[in-house]
N, C-alpha and C. Protein backbone atom coordinates (compact mmCIF):
# COMPACT_ATOMS: atom_id res chain seq x y z
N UNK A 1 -27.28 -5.88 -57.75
CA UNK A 1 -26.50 -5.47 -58.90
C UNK A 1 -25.77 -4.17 -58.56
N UNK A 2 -24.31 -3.92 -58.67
CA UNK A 2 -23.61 -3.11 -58.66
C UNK A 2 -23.41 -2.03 -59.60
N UNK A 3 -23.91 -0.94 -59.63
CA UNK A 3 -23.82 -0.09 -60.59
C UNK A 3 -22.19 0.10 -61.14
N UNK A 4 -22.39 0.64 -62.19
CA UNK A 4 -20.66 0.58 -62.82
C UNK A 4 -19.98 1.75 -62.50
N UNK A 5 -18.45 1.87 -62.03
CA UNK A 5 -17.89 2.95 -61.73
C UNK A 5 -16.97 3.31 -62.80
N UNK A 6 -16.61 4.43 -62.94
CA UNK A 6 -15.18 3.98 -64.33
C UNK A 6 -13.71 3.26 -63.21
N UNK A 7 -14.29 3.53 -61.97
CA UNK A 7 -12.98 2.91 -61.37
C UNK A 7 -12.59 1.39 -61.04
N UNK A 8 -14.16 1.02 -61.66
CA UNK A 8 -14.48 -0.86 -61.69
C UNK A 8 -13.45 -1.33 -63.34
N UNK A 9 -13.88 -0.27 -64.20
CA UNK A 9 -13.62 -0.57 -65.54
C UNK A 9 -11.96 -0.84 -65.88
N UNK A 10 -11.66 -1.77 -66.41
CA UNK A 10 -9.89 -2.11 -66.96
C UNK A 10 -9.93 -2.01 -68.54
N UNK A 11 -8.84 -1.12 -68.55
CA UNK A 11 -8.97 -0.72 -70.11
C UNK A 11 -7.71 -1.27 -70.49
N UNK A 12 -7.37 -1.46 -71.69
CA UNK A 12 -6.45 -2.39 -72.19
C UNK A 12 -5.09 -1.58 -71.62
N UNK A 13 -4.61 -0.30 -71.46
CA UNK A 13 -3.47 0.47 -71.52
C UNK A 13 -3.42 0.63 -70.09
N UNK A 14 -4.66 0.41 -69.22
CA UNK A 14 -4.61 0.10 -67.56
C UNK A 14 -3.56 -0.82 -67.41
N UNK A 15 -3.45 -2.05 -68.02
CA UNK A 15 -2.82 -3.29 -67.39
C UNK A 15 -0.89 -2.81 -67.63
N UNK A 16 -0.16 -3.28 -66.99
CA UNK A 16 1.36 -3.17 -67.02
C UNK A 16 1.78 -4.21 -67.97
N UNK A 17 0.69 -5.34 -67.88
CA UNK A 17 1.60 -6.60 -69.06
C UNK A 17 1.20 -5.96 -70.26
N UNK A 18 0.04 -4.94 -70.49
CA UNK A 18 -0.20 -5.30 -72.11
C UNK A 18 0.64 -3.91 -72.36
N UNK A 19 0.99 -2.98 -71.55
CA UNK A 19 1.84 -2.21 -72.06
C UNK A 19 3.66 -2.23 -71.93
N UNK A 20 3.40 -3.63 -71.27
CA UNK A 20 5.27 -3.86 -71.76
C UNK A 20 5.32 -4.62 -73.19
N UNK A 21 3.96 -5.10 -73.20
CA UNK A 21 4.08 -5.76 -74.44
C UNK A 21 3.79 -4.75 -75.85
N UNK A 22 3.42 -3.92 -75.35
CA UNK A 22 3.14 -3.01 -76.50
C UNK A 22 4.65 -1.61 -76.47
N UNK A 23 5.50 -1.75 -75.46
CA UNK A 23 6.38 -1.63 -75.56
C UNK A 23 7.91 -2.31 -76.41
N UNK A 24 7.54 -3.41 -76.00
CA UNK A 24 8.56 -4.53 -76.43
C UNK A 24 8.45 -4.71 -78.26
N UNK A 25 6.92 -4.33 -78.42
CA UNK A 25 6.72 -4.91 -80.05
C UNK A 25 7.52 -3.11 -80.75
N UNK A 26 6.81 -2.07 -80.30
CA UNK A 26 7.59 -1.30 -80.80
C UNK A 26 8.58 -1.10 -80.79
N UNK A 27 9.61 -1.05 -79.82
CA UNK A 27 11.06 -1.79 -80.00
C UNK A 27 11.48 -2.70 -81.01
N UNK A 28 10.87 -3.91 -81.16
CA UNK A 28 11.16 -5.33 -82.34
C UNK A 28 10.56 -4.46 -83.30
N UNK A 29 9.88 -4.00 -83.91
CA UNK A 29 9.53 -2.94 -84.99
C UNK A 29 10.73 -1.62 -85.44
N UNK A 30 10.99 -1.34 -84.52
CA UNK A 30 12.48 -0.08 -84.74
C UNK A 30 13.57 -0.50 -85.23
N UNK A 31 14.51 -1.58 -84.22
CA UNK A 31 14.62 -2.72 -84.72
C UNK A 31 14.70 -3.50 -86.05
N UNK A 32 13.90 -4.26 -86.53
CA UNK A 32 13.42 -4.72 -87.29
C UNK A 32 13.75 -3.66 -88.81
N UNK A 33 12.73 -2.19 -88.76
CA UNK A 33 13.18 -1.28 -89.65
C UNK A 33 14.40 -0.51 -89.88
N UNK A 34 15.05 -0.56 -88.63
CA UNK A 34 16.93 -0.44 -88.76
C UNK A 34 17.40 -1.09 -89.45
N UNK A 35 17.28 -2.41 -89.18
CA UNK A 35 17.97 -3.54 -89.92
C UNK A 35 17.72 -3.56 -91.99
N UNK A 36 16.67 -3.56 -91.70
CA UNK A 36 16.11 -3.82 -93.59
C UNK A 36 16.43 -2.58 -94.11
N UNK A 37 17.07 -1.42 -93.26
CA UNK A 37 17.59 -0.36 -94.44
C UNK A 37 18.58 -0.50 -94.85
N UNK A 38 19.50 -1.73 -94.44
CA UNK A 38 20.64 -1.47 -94.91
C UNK A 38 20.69 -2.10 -96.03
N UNK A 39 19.68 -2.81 -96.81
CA UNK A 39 19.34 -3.87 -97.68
C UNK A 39 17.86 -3.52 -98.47
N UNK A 40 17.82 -2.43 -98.40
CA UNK A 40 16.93 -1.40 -99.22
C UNK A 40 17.45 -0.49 -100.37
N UNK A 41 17.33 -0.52 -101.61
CA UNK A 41 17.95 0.51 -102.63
C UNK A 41 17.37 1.51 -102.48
N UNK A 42 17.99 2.77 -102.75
CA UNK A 42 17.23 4.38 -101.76
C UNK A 42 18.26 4.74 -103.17
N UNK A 43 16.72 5.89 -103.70
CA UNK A 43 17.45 6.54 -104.92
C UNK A 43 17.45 7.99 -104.46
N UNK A 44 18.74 8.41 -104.40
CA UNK A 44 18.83 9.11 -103.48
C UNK A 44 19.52 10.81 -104.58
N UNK A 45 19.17 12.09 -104.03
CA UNK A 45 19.42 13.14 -104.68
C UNK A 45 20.36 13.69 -103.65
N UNK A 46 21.05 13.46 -102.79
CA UNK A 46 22.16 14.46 -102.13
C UNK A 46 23.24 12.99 -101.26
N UNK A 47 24.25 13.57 -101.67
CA UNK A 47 25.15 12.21 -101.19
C UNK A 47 25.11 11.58 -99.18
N UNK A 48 24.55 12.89 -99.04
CA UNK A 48 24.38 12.97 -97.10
C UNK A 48 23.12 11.46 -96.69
N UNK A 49 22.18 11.76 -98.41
CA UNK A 49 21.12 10.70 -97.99
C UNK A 49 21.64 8.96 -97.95
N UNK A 50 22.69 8.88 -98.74
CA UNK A 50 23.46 7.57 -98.64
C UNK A 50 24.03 6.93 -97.62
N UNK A 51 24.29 7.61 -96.36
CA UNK A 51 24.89 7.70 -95.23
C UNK A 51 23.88 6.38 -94.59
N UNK A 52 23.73 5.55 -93.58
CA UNK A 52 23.09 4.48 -92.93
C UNK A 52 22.84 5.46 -91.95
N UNK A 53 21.14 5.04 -92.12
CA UNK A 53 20.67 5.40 -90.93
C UNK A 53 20.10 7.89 -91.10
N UNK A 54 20.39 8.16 -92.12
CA UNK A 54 20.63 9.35 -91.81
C UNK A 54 19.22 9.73 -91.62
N UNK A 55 18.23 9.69 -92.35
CA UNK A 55 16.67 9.94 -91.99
C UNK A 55 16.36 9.83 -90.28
N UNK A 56 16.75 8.66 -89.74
CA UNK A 56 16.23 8.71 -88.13
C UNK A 56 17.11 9.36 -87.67
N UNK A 57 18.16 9.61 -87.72
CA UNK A 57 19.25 10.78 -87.22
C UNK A 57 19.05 12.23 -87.29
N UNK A 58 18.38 12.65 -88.70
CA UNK A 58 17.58 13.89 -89.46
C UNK A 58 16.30 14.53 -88.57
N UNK A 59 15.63 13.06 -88.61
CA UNK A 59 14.52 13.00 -87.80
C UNK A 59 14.79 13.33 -86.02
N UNK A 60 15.70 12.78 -85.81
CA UNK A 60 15.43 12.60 -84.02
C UNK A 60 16.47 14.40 -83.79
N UNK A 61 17.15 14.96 -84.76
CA UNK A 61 17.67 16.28 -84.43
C UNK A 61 17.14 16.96 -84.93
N UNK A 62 15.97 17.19 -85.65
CA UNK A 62 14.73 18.18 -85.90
C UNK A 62 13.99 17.89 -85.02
N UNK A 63 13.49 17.11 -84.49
CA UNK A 63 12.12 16.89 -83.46
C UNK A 63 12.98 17.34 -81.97
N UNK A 64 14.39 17.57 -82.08
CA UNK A 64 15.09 17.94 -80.61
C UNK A 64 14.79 19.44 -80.82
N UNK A 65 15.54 19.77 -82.23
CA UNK A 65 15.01 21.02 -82.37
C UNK A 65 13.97 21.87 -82.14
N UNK A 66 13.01 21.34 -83.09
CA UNK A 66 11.28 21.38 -82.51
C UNK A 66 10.71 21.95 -81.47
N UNK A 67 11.55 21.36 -80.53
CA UNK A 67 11.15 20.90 -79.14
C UNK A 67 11.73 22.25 -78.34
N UNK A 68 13.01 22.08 -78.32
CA UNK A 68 13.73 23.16 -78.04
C UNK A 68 13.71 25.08 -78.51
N UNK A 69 13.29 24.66 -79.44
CA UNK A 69 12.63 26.00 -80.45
C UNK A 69 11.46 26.60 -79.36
N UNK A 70 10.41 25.49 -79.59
CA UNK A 70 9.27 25.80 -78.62
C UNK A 70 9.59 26.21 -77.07
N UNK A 71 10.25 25.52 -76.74
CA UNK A 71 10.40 25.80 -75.09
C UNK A 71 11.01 27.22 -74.77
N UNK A 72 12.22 27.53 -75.77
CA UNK A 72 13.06 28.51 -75.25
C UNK A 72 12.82 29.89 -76.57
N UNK A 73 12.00 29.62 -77.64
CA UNK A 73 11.86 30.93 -78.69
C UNK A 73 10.13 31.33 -78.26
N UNK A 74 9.51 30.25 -78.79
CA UNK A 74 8.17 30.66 -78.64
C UNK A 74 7.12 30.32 -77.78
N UNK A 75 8.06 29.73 -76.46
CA UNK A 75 6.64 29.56 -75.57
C UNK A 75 6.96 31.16 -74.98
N UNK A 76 7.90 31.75 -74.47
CA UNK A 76 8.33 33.21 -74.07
C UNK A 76 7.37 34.05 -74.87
N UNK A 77 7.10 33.69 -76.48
CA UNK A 77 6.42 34.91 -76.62
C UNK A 77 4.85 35.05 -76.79
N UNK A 78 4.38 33.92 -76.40
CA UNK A 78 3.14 33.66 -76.38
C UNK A 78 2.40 33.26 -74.47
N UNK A 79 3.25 33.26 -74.17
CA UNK A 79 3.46 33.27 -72.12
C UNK A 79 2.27 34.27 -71.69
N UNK A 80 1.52 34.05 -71.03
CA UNK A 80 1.20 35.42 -70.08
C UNK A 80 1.33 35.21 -68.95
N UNK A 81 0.98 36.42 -68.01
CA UNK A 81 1.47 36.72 -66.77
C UNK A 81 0.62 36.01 -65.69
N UNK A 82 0.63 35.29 -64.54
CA UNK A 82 -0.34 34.39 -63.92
C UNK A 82 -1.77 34.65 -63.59
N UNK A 83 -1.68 36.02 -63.55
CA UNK A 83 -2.87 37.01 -63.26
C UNK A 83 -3.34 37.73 -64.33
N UNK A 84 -3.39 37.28 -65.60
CA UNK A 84 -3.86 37.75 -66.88
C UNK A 84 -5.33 38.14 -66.75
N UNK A 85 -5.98 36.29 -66.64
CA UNK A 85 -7.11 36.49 -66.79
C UNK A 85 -8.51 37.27 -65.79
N UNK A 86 -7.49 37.46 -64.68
CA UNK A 86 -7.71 38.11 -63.35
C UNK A 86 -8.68 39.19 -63.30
């Protein structure tokens, strides 16, 4: 009997098919929720929200923001020097 290694073990996100397939469904899901907004009633309080599509647009240039905020405002001020803990 072969004792178990974790390098014997296959985990579902190991394999390449089950993560093109778990690629491919989130795609047909994005997809899918693109499509049915245009055929969704949205009661809406600012005329910008009427626009197709403006939430994932809202969304994907705040999370750039986000992102960008962090890298170039506040990773600088929270940084230390390589030899801090030295």
């Amino acid at each position: 009997m072969k004792p178990e290694n974790s390098e014997d073990k296959k985990y579902l996100f190991d394999k390449p098919a089950s993560m093109k397939i778990l690629a491919w469904s989130f795609l047909l899901s994005l997809v899918l929720l693109l499509a049915l907004e245009f055929f969704i009633h949205k009661h809406t309080h600012f005329p910008s929200e009427e626009w197709p599509e403006f939430y994932c647009v809202f969304a994907f240039v705040a999370f750039v923001a986000l992102v960008l905020s962090a890298k170039y405002i506040l990773r600088p001020l929270v940084k230390r020097r390589e030899d801090y803990y030295d």
